[in-house]
N, C-alpha and C. Protein backbone atom coordinates (compact mmCIF):
# COMPACT_ATOMS: atom_id res chain seq x y z
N UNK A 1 152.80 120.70 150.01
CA UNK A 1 152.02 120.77 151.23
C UNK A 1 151.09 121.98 151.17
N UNK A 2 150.22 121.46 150.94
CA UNK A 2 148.63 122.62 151.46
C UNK A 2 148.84 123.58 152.72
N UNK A 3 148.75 125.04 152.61
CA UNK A 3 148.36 125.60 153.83
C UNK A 3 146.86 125.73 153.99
N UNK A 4 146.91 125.30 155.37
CA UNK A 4 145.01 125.55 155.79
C UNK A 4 145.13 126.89 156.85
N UNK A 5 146.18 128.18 157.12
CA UNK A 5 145.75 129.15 157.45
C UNK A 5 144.71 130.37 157.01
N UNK A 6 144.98 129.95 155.84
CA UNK A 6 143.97 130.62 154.78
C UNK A 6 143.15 129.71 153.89
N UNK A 7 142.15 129.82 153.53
CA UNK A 7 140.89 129.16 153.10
C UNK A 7 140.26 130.10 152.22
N UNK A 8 140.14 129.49 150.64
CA UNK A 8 139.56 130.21 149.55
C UNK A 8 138.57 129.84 149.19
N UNK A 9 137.36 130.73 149.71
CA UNK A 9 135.83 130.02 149.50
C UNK A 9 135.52 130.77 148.15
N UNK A 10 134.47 129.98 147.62
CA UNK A 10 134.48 130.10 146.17
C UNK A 10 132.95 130.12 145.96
N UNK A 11 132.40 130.66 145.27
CA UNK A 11 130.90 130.82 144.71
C UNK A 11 130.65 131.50 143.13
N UNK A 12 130.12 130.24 142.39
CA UNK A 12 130.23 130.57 141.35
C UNK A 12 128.76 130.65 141.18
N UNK A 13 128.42 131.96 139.70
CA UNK A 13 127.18 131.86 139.41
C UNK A 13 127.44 131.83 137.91
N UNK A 14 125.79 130.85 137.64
CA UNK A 14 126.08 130.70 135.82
C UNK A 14 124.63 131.21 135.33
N UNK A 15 125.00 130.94 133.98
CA UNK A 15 123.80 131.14 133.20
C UNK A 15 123.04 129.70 133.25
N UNK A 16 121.28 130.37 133.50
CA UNK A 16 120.53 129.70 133.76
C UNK A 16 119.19 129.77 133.29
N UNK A 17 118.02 128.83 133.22
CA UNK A 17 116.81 129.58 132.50
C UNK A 17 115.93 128.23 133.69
N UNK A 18 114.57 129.11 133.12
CA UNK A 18 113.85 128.53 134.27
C UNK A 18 113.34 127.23 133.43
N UNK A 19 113.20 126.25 133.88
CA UNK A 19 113.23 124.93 133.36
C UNK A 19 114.73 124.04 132.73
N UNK A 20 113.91 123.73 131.43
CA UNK A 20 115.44 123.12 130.88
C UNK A 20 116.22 124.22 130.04
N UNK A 21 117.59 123.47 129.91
CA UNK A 21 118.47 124.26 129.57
C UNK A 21 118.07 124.58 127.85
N UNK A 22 117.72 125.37 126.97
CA UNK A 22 117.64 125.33 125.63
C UNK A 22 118.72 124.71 124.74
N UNK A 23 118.11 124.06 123.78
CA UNK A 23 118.96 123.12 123.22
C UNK A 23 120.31 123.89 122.45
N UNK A 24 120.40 125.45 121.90
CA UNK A 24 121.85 125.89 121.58
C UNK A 24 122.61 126.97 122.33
N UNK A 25 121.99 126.24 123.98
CA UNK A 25 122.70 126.78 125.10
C UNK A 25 123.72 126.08 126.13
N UNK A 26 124.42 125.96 127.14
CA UNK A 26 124.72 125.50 128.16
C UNK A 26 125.09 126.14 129.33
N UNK A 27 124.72 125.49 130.12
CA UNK A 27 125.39 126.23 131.80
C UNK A 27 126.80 126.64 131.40
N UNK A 28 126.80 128.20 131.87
CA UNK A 28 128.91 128.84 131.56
C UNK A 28 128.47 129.35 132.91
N UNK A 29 129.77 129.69 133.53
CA UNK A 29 129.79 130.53 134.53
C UNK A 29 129.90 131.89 133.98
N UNK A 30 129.34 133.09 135.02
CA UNK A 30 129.50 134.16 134.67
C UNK A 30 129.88 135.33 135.35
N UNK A 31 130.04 134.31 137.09
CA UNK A 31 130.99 135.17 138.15
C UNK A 31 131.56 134.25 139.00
N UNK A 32 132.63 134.36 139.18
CA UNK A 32 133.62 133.75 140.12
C UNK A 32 133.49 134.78 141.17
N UNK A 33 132.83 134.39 142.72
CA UNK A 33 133.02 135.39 143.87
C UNK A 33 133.98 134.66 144.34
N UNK A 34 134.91 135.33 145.33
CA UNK A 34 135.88 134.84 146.06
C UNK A 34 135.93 135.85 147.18
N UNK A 35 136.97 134.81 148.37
CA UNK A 35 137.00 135.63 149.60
C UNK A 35 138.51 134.64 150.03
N UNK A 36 138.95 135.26 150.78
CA UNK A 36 140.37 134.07 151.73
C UNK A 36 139.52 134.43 153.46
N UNK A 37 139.51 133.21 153.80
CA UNK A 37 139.28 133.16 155.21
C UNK A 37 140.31 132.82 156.12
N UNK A 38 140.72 133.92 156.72
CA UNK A 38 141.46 133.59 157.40
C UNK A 38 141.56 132.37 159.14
N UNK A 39 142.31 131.26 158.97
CA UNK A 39 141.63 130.21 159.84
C UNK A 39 141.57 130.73 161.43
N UNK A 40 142.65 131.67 161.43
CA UNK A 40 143.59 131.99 162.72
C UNK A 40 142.41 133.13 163.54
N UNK A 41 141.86 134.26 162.62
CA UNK A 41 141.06 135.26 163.50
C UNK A 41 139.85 135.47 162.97
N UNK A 42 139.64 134.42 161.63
CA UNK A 42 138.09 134.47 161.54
C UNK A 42 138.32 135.91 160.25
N UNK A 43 139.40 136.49 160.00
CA UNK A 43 139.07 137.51 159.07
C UNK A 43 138.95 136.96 157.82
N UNK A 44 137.73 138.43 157.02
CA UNK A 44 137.59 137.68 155.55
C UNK A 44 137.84 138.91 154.76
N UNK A 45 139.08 138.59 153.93
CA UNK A 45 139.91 139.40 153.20
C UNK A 45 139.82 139.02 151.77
N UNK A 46 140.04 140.01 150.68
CA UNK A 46 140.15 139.88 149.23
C UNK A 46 138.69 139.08 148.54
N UNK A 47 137.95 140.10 148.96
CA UNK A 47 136.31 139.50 148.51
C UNK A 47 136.18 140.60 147.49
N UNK A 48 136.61 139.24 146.10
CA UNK A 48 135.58 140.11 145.05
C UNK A 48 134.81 139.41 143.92
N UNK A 49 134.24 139.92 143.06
CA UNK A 49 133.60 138.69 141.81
C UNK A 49 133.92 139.10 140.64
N UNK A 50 134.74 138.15 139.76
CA UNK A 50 134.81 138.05 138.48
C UNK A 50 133.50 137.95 137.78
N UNK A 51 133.31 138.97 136.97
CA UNK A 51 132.61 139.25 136.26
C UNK A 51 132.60 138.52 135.01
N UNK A 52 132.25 137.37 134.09
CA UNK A 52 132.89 136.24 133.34
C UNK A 52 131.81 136.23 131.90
N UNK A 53 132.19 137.12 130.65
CA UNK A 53 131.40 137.56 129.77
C UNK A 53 131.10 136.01 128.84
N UNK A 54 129.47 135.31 128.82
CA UNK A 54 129.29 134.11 128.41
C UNK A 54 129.81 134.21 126.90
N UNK A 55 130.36 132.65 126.57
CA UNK A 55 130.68 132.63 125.12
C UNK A 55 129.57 131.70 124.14
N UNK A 56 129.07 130.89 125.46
CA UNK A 56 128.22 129.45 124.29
C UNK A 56 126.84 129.78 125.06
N UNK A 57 126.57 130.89 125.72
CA UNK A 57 125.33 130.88 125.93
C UNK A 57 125.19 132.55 126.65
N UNK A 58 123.34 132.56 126.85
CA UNK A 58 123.11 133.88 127.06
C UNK A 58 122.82 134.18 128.20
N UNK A 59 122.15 135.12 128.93
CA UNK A 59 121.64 135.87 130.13
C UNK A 59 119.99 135.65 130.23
N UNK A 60 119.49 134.92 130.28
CA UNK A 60 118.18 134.81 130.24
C UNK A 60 117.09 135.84 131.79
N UNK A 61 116.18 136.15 131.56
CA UNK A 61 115.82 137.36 132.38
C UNK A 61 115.50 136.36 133.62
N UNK A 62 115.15 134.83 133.22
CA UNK A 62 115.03 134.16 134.62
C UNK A 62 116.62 134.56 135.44
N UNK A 63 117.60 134.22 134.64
CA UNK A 63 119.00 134.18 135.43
C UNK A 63 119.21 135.58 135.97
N UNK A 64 118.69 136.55 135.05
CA UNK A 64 118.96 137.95 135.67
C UNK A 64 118.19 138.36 136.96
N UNK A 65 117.08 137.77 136.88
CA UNK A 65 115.91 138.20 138.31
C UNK A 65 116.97 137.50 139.51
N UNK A 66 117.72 136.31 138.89
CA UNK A 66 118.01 135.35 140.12
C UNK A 66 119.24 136.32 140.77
N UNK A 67 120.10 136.63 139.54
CA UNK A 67 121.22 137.25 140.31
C UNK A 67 121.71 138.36 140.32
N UNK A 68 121.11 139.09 139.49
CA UNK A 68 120.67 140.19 139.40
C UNK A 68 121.61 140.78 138.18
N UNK A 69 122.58 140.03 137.49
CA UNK A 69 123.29 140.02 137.10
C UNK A 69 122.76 140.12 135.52
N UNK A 70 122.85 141.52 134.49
CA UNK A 70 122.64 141.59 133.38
C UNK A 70 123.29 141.14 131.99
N UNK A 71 122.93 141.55 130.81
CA UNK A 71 123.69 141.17 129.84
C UNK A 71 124.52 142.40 129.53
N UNK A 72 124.00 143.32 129.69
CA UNK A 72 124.78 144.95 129.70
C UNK A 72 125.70 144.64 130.92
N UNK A 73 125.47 144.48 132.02
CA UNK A 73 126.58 144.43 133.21
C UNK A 73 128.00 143.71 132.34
N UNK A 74 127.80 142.43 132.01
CA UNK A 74 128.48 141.60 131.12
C UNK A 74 129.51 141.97 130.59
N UNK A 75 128.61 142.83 129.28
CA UNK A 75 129.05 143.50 128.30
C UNK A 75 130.37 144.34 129.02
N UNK A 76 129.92 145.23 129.88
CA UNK A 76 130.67 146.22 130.49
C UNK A 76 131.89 146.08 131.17
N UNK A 77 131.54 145.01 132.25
CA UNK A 77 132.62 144.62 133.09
C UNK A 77 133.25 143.39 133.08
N UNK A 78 132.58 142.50 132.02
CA UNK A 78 132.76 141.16 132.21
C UNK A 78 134.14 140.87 131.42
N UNK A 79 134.79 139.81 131.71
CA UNK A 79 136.36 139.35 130.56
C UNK A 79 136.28 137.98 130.25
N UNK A 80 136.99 137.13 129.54
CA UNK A 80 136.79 136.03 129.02
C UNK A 80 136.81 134.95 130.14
N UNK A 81 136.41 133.93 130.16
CA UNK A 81 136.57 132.95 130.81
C UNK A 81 138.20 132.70 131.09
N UNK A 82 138.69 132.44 130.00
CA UNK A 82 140.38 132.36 130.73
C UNK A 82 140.96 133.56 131.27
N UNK A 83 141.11 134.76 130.56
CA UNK A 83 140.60 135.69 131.87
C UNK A 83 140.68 135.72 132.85
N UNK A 84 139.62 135.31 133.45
CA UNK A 84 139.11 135.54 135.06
C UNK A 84 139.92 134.37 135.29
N UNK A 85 140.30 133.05 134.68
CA UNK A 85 140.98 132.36 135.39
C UNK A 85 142.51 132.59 135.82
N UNK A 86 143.29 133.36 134.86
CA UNK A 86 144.22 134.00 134.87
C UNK A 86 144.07 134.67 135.91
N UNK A 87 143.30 135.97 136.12
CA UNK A 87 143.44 137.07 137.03
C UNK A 87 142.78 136.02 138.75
N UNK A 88 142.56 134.51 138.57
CA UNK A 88 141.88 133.86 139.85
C UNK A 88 143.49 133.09 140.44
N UNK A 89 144.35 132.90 139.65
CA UNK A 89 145.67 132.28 139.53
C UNK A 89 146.48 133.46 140.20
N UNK A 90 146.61 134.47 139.45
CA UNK A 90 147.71 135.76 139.94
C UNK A 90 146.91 136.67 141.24
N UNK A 91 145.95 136.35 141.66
CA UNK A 91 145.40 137.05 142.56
C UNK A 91 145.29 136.35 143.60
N UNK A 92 145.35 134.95 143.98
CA UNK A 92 144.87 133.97 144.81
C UNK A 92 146.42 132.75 145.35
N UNK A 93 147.14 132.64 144.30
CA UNK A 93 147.88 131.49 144.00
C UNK A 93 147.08 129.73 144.58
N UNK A 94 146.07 129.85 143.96
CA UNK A 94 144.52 129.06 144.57
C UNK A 94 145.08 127.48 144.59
N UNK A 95 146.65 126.88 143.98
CA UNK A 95 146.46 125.82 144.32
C UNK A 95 147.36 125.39 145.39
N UNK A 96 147.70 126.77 145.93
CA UNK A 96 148.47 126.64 147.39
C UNK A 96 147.44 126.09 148.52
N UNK A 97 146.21 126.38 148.14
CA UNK A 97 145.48 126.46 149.39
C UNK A 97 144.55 125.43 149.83
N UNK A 98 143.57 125.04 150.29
CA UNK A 98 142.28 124.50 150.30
C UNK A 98 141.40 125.20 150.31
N UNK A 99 140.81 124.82 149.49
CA UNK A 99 139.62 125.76 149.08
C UNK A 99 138.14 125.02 149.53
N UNK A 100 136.88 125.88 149.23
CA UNK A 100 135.89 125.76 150.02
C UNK A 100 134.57 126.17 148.81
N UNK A 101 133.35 125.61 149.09
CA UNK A 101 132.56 126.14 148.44
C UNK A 101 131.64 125.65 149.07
N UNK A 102 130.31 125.72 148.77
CA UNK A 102 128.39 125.81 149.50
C UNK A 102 128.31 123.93 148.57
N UNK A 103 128.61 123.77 148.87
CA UNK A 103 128.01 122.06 147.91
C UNK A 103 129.15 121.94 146.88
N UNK A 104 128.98 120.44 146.26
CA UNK A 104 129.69 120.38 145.09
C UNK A 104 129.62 120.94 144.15
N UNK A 105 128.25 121.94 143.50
CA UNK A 105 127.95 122.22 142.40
C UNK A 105 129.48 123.22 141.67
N UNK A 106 130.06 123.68 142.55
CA UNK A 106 130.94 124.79 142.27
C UNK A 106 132.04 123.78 141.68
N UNK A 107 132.49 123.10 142.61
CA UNK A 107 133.78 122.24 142.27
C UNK A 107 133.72 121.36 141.15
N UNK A 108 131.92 121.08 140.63
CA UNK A 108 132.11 120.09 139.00
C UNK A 108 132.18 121.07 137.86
N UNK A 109 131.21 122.32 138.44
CA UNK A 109 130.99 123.48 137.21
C UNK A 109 132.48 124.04 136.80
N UNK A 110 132.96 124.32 137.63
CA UNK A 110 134.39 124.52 137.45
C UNK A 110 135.41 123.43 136.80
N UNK A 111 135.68 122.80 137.08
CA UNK A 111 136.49 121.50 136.50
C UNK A 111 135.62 121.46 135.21
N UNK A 112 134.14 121.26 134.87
CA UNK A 112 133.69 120.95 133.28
C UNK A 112 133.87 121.95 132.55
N UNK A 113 134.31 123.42 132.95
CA UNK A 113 134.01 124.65 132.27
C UNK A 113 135.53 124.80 132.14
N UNK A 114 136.27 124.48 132.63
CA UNK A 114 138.15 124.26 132.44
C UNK A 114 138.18 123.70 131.47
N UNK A 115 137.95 121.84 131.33
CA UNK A 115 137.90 120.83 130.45
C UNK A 115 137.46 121.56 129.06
N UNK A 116 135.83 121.87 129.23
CA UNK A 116 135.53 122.35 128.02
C UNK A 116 136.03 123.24 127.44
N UNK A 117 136.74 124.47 127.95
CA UNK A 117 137.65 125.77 127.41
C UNK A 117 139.18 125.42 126.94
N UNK A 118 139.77 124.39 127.39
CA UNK A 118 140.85 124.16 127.57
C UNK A 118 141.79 124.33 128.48
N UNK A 119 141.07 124.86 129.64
CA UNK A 119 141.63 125.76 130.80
C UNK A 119 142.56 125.36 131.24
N UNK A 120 143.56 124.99 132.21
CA UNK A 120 143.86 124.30 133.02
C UNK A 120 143.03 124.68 134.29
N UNK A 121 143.04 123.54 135.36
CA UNK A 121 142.37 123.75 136.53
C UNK A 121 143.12 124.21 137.45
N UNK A 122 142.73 125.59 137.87
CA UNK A 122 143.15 126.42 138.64
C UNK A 122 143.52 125.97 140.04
N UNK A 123 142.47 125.39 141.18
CA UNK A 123 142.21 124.70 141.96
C UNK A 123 143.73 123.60 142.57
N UNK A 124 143.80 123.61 144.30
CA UNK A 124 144.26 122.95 144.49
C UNK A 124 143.05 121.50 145.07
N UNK A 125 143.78 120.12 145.52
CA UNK A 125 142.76 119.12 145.07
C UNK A 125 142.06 118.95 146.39
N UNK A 126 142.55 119.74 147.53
CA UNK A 126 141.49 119.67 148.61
C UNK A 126 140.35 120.91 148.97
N UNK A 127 139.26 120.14 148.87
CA UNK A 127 137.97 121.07 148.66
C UNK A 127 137.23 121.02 150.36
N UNK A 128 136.84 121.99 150.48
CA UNK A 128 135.69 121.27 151.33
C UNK A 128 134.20 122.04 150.99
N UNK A 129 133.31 120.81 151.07
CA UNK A 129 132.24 120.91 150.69
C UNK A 129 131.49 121.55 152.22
N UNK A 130 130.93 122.91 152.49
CA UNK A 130 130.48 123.72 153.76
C UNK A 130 129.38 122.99 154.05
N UNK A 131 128.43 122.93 152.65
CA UNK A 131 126.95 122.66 152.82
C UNK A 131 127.13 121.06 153.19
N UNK A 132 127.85 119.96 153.41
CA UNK A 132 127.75 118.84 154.26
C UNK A 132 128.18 119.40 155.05
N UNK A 133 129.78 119.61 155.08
CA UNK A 133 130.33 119.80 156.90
C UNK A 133 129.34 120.26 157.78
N UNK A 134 128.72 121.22 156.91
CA UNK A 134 127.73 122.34 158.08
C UNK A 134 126.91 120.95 158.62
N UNK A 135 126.04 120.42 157.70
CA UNK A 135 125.22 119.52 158.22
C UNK A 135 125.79 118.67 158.83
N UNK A 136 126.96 118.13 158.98
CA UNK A 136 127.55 117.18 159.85
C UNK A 136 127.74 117.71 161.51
N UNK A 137 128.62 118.91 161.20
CA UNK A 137 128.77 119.87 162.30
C UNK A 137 127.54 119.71 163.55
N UNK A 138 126.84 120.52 162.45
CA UNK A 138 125.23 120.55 163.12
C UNK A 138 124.23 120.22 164.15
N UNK A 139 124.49 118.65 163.28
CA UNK A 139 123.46 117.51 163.59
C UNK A 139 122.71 117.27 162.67
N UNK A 140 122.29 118.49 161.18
CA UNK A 140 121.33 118.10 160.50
C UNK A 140 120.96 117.22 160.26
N UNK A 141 119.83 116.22 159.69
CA UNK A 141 119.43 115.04 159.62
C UNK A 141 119.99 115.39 157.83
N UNK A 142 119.61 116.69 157.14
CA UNK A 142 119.83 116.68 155.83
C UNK A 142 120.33 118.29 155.71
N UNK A 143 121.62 118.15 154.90
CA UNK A 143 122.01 119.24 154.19
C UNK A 143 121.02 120.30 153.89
N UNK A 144 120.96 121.87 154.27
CA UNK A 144 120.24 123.01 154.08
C UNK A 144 121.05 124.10 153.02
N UNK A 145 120.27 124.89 152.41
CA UNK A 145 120.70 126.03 151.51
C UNK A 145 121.92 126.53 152.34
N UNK A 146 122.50 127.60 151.62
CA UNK A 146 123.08 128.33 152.33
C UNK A 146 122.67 129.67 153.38
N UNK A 147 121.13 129.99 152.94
CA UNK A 147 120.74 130.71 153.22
C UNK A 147 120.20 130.39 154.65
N UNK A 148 119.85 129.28 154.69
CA UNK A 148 119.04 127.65 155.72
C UNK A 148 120.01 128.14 156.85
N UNK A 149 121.58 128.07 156.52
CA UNK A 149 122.34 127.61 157.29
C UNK A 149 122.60 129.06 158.07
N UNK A 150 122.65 130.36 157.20
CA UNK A 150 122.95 131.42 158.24
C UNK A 150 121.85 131.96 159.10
N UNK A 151 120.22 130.89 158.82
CA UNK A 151 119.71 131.15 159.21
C UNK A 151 119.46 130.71 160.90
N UNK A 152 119.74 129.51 160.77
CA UNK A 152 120.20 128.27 161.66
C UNK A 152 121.27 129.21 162.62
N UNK A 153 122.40 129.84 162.13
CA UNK A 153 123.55 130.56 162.97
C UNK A 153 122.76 131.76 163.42
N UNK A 154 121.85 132.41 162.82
CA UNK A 154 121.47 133.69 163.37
C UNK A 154 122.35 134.80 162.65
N UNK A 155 123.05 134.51 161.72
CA UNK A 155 124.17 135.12 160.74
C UNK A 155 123.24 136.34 159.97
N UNK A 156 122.89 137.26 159.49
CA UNK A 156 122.41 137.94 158.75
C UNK A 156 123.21 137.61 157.04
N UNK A 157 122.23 137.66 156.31
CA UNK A 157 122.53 137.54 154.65
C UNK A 157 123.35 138.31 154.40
N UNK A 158 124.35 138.93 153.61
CA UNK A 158 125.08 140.36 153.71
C UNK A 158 125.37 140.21 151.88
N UNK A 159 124.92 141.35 152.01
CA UNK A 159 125.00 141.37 150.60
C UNK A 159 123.00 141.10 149.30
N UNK A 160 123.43 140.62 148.22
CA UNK A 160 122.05 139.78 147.75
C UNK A 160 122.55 138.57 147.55
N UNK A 161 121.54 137.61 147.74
CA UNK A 161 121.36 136.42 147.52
C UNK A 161 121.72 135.87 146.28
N UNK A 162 123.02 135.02 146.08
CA UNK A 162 123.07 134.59 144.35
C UNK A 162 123.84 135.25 143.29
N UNK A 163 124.15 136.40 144.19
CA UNK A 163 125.57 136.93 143.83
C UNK A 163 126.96 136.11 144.16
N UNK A 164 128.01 136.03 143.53
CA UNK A 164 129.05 135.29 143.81
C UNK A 164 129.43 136.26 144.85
N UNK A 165 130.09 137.19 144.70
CA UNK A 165 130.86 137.87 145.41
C UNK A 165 130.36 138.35 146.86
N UNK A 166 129.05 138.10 146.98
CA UNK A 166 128.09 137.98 148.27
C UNK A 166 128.38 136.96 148.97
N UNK A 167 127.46 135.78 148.18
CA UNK A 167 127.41 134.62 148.66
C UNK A 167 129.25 134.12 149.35
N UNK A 168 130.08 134.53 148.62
CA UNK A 168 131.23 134.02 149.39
C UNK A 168 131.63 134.24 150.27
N UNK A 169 131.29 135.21 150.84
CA UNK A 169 131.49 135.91 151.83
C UNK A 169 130.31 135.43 153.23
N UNK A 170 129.44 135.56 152.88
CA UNK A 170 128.35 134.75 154.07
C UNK A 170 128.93 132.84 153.59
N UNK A 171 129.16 132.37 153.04
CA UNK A 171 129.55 131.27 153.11
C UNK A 171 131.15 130.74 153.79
N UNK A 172 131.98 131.80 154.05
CA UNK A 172 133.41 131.98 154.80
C UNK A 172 132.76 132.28 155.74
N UNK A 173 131.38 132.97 156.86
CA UNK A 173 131.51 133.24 158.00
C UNK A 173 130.70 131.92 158.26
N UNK A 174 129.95 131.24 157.55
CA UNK A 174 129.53 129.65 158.16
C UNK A 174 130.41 128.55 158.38
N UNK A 175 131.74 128.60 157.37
CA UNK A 175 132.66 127.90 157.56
C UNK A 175 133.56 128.12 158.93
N UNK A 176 133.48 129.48 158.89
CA UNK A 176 134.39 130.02 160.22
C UNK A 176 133.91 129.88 161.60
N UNK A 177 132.39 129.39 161.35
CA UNK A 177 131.36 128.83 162.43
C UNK A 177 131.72 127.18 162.86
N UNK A 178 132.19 126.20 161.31
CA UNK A 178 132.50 125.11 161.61
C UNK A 178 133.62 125.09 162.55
N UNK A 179 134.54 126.20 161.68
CA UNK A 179 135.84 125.82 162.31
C UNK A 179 136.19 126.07 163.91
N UNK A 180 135.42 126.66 164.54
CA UNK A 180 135.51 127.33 165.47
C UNK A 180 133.88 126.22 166.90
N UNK A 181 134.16 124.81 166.22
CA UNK A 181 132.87 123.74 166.98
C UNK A 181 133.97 123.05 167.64
């Protein structure tokens, strides 16, 4: 049995280039942000971002403008993909919970980047996708950014834009907006 007192929103950022992907590259993740939302008072506790050093691909300066996120940062702070999944397991116990993210993109990148590593999937199997609910919530006629949506609440951005460990955190106080309709 799932607890839904706590809620583990999730924002992942990867490597990216502006257009197509180069042919002896692929999308890796390269930060796991996380936060637990608490359902009961709206608090948002244990917000941080795995730092996730790429193995099958690079840092391109488009991906760096986007997230500000370097190849030296990487170098420095970053740990292996299993790694961060390890330290996302002993820090979270993530398949106790339901978890949360801004759209699906998080919940396939994750599951293909498991598969492809050998990972196991960290994840318990109920997700919720914010960026519909929100639009359902709403009224939207169509799903908005995340940025759309705290704009819509009057929420201020906190943090930069496209950071994991940001973004999860303004994406737990939109959820905490659903939960609270």
């Amino acid at each position: 049995m799932k607890t839904t007192d706590k809620i583990i929103i999730i924002d992942l950022e990867a490597t990216c280039w502006q257009g197509a992907v180069p042919k002896d590259q692929e999308n890796e993740i390269i930060e796991i942000g996380l936060v637990v939302l608490d359902t009961a008072t709206g608090g948002i506790s244990q917000n941080q971002g795995i730092l996730i050093k790429p193995q099958r691909s690079t840092v391109s300066p488009f991906c760096t403008e986007l997230t500000t996120i370097t190849p030296e940062l990487l170098d420095e702070k970053g740990i292996l993909f299993e790694e961060a999944i390890d330290k996302l397991v002993a820090d979270y116990d993530p398949d106790l919970y339901t978890w949360a993210s801004y759209g699906q993109y998080d919940l396939n990148m994750l599951k293909r980047q498991c598969k492809s590593f050998g990972v196991p999937y960290p994840m318990g199997e109920q997700h919720i996708n914010v960026k519909t609910t929100f639009a359902d919530v709403y009224g939207l006629e169509k799903p908005t950014g995340m940025n759309g949506a705290l704009h819509i609440l009057d929420i201020p951005l906190e943090g930069t834009h496209h950071r994991g460990v940001d973004d999860a955190k303004n994406i737990a106080k939109i959820l905490n907006w659903i939960l609270n309709q």
